[in-house]
Protein backbone atom coordinates (compact mmCIF):
# COMPACT_ATOMS: atom_id res chain seq x y z
CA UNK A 1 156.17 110.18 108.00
CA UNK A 2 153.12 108.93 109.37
CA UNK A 3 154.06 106.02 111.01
CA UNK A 4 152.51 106.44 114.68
CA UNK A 5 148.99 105.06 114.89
CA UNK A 6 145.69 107.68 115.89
CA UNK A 7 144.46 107.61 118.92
CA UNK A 8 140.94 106.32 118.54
CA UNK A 9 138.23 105.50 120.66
CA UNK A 10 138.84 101.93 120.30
CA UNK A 11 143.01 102.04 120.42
CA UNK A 12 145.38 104.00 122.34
CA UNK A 13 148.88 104.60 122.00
CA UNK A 14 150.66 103.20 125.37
CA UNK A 15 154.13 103.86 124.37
CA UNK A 16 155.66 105.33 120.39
CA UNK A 17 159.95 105.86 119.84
CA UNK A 18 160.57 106.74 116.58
CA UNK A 19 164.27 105.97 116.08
CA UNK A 20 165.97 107.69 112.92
CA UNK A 21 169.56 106.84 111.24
CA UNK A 22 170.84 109.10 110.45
CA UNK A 23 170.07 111.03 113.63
CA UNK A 24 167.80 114.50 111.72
CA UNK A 25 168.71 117.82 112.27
CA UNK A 26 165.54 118.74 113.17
CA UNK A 27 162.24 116.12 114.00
CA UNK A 28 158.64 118.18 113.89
CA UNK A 29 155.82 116.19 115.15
CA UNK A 30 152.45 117.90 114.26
CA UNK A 31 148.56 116.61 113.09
CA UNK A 32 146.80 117.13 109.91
CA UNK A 33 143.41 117.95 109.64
CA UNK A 34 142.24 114.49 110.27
CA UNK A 35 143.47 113.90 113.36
CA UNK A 36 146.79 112.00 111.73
CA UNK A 37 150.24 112.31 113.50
CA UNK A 38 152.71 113.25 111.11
CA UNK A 39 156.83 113.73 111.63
CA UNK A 40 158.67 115.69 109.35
CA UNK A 41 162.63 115.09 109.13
CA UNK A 42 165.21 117.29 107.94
CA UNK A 43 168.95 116.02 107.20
CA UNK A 44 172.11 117.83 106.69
CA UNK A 45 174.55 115.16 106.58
CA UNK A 46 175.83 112.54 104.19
CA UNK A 47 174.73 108.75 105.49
CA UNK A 48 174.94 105.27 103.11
CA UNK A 49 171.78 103.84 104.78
CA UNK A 50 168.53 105.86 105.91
CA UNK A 51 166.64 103.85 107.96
CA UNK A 52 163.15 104.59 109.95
CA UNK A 53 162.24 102.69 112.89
CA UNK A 54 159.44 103.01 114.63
CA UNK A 55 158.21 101.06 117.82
CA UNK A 56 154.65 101.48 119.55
CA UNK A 57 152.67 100.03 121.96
CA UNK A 58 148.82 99.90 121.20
CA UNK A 59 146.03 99.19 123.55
CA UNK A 60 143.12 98.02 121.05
CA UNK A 61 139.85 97.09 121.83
CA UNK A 62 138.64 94.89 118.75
CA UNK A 63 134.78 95.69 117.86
CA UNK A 64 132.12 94.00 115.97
CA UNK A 65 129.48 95.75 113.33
CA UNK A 66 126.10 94.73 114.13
CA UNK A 67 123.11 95.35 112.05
CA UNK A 68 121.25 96.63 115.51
CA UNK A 69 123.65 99.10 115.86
CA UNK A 70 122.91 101.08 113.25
CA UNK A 71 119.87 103.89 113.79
CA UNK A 72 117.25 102.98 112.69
CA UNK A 73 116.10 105.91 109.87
CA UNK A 74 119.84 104.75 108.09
CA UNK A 75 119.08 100.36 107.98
CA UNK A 76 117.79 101.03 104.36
CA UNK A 77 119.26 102.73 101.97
CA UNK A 78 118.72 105.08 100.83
CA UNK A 79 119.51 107.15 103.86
CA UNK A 80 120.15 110.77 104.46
CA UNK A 81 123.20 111.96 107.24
CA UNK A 82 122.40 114.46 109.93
CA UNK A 83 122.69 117.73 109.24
CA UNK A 84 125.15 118.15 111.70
CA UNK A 85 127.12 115.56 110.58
CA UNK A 86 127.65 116.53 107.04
CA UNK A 87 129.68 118.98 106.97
CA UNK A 88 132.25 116.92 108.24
CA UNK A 89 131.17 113.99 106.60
CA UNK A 90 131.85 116.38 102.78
CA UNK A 91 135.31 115.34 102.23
CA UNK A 92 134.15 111.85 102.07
CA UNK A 93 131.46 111.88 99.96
CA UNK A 94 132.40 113.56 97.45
CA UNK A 95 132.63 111.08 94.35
CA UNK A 96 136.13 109.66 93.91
CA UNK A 97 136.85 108.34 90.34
CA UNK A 98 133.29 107.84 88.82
CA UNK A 99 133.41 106.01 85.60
CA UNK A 100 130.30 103.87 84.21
CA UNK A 101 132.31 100.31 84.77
CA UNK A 102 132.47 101.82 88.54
CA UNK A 103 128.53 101.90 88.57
CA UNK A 104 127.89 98.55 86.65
CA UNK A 105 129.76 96.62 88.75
CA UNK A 106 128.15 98.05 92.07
CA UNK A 107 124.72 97.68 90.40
CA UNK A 108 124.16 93.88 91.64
CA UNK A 109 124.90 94.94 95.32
CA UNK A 110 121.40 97.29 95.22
CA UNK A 111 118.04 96.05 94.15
CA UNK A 112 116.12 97.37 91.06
CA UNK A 113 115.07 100.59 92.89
CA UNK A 114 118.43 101.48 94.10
CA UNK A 115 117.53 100.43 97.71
CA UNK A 116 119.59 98.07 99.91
CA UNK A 117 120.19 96.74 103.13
CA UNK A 118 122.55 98.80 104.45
CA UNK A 119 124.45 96.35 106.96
CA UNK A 120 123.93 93.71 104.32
CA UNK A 121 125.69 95.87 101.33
CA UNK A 122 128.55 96.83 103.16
CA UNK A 123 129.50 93.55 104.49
CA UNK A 124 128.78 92.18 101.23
CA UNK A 125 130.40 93.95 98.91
CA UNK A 126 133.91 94.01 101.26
CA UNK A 127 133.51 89.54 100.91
CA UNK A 128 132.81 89.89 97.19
CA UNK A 129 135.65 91.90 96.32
CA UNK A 130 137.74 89.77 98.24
CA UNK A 131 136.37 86.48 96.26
CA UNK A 132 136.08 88.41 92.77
CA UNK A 133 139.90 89.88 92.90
CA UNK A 134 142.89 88.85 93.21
CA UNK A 135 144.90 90.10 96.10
CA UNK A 136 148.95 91.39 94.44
CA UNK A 137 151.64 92.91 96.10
CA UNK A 138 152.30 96.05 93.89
CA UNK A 139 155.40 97.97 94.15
CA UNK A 140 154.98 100.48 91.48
CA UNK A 141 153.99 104.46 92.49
CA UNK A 142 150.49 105.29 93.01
CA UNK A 143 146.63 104.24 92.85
CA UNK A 144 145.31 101.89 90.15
CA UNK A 145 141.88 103.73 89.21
CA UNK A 146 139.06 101.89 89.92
CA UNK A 147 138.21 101.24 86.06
CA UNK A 148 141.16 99.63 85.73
CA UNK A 149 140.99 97.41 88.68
CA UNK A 150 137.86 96.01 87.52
CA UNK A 151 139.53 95.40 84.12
CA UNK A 152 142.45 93.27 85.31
CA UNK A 153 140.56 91.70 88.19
CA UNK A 154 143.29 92.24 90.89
CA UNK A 155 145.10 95.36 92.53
CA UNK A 156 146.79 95.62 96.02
CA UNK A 157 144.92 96.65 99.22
CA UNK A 158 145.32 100.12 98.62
CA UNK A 159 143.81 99.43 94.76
CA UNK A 160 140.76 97.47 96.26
CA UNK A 161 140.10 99.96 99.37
CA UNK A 162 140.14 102.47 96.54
CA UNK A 163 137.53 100.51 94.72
CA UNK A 164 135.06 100.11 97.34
CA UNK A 165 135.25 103.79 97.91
CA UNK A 166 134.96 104.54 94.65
CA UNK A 167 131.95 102.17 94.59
CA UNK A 168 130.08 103.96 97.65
CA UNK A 169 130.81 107.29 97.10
CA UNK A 170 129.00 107.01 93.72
CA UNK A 171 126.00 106.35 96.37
CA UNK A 172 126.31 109.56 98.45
CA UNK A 173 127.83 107.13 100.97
CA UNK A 174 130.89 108.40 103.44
CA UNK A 175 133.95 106.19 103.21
CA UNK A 176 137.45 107.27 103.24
CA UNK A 177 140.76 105.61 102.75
CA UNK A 178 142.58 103.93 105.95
CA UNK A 179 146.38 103.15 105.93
CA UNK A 180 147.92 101.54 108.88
CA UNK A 181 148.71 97.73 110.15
CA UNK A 182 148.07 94.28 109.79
CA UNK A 183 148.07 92.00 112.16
CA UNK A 184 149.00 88.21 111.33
CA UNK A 185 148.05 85.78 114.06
CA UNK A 186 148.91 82.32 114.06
CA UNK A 187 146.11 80.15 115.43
CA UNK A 188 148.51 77.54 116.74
CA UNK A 189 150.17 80.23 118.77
CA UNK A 190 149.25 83.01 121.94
CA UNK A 191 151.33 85.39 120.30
CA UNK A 192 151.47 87.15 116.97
CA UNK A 193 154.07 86.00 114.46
CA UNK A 194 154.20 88.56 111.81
CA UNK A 195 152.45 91.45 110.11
CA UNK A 196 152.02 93.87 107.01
CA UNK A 197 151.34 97.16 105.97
CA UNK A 198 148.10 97.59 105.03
CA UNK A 199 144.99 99.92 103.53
CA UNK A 200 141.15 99.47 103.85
CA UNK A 201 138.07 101.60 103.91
CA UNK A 202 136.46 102.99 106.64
CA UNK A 203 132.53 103.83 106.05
CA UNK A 204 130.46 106.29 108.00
CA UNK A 205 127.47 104.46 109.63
CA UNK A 206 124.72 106.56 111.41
CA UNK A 207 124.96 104.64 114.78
CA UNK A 208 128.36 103.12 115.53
CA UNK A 209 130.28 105.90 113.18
CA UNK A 210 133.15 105.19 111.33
CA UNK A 211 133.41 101.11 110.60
CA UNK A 212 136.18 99.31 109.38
CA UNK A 213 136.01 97.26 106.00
CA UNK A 214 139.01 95.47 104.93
CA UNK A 215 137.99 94.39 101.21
CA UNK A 216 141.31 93.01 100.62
CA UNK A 217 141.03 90.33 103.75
CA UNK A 218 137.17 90.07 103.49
CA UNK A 219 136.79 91.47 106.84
CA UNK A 220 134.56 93.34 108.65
CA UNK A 221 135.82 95.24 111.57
CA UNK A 222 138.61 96.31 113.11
CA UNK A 223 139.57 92.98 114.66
CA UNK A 224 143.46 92.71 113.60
CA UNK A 225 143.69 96.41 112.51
CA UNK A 226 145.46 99.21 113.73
CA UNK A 227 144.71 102.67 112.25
CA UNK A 228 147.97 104.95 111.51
CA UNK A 229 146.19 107.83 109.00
CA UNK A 230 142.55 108.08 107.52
CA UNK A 231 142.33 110.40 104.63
CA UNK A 232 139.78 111.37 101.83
CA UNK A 233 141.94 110.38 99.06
CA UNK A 234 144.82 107.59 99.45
CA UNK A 235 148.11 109.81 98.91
CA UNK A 236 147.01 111.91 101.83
CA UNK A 237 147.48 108.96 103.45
CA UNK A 238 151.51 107.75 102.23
CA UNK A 239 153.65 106.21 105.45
CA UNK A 240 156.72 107.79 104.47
CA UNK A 241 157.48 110.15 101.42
CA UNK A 242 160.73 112.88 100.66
CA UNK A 243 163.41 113.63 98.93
CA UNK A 244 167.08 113.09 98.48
CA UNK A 245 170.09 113.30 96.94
CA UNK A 246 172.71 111.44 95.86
CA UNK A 247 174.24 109.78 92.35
CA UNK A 248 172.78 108.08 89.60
CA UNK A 249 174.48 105.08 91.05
CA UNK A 250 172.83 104.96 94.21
CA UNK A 251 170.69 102.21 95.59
CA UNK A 252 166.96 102.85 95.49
CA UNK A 253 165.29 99.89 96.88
CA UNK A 254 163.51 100.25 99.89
CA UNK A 255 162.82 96.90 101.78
CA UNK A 256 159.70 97.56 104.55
CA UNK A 257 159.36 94.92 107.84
CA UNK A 258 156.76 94.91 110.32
CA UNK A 259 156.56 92.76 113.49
CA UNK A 260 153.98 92.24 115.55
CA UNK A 261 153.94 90.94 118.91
CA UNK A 262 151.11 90.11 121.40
CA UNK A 263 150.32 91.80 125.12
CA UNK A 264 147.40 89.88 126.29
CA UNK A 265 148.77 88.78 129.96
CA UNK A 266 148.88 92.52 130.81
CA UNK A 267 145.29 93.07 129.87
CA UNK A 268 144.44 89.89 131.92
CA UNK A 269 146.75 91.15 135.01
CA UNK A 270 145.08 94.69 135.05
CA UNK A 271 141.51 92.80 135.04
CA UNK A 272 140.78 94.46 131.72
CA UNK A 273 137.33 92.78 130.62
CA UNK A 274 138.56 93.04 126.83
CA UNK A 275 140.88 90.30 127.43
CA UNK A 276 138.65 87.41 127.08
CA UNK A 277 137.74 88.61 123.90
CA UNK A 278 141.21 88.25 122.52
CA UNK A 279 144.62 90.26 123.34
CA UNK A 280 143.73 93.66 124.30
CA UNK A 281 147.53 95.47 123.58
CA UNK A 282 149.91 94.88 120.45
CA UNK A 283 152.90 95.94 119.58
CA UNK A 284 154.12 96.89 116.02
CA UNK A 285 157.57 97.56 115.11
CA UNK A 286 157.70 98.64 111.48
CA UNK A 287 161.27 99.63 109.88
CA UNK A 288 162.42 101.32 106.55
CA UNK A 289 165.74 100.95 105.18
CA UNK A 290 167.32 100.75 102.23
CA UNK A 291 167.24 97.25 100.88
CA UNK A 292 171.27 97.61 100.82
CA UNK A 293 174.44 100.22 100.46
């Protein structure tokens, strides 16, 4: 499971229960490589519902990208990363997927010499793929490749997160795949009224690090997103995977909720500066069950 969101510079878990039916014989809480928590279940008894529920309190701290941010030998690109930073940085460069469609489609995004403006590419290719594709909720198993994105001019989050890194890896630039939550305000109300699972792309910029770029929602930033696992490749990144057992007959479906609710008054109470800016905790409640049986 990874369920539990990171704990980031700009969020901070306040409170996590992870509440399991039925109860596991065993619950391991451990982190992978990249800093992700992840729980690992083990059953021994017969149940006709497994259901995952987990509950957390966030403190977030929503932050803009700024073009002045960014050093200045990295506001054109071509750029080159530290030296220090790329060994880390590796993983994430690495190309993911290349095909020729991959390239011709990035092409208009980069002038005739290959150069850009790098705070200028990056916010514009996360609006154009969200005018250019059409946003589906797909249920089947895996990643669309990239090719084949471009070919039927729509994919889910995960599909179009996978495109844009796809897209910038090609350059020698550092994004990797983000899987967490969405946050769905309602502009009428103080509070939060729903939310979604979601996947975007995160891009290493020398300067402010690792930026968020939801190509699916056209946004940049984190504003509205809260990180649960960042990986190089998006099924390092899967919410909640395993096995069972059971007959042929057995219901399959898995129905997936996620509410969101709104802290702001306790940022306000505590004198937290944030809180002007917009609510500076939320709360997610996401549950798994079986959609019935």
């Amino acid at each position: 499971m990874m369920l539990r969101p990171r704990d980031d510079d700009d969020q901070r878990i306040i409170e996590s229960e992870l509440e399991i039916t039925p109860s596991p014989r065993q619950l391991a809480w451990t982190k992978d490589g990249f800093g992700n928590h992840v729980a690992i279940a083990h059953f021994d008894a017969r149940a006709r519902e497994l259901r995952f529920a987990s509950n957390v309190r966030v403190d977030h701290a929503p932050a803009e990208f700024r073009a002045t941010d960014i050093k200045d030998f990295a506001r054109s690109y071509p750029f080159a990363y530290a030296p220090e930073d790329r060994p880390d940085l590796e993983p994430f460069i690495q190309p993911l997927s290349p095909h020729p469609a991959v390239d011709l489609w990035s092409a208009p995004f980069f002038r005739n010499d290959g150069s850009a403006d790098t705070y200028d590419l990056l916010g514009d290719m996360t609006r154009t793929i969200r005018r250019s594709f059409k946003h589906v909720a797909r249920h089947e198993k895996g990643i669309q490749a990239p090719a084949w994105t471009l070919k039927l001019g729509s994919g889910s989050c995960r599909d179009l997160a996978v495109l844009m890194i796809a897209a910038l890896r090609a350059r020698g630039i550092a994004a990797r795949f983000v899987s967490g939550y969405l946050h769905l305000p309602d502009d009428d109300d103080d509070g939060a009224v729903g939310g979604n699972t979601h996947a975007w792309v995160q891009v290493y910029v020398p300067g402010p690090g690792w930026v968020d770029f939801d190509p699916s929602g056209g946004a940049v930033g984190n504003k509205n997103l809260i990180r649960v696992a960042v990986a190089p490749d998006a099924r390092e990144a899967i919410p909640l995977q395993g096995t069972w057992f059971g007959t042929a007959a057995d219901h399959r479906a898995m129905k997936v909720a996620v509410k969101v609710t709104t802290a702001g008054t306790g940022a306000r109470d505590r004198g937290d500066e944030r809180a002007e800016d917009g609510p500076a905790k939320l709360s997610f409640a996401a549950a798994t069950r079986p959609a019935s049986g």
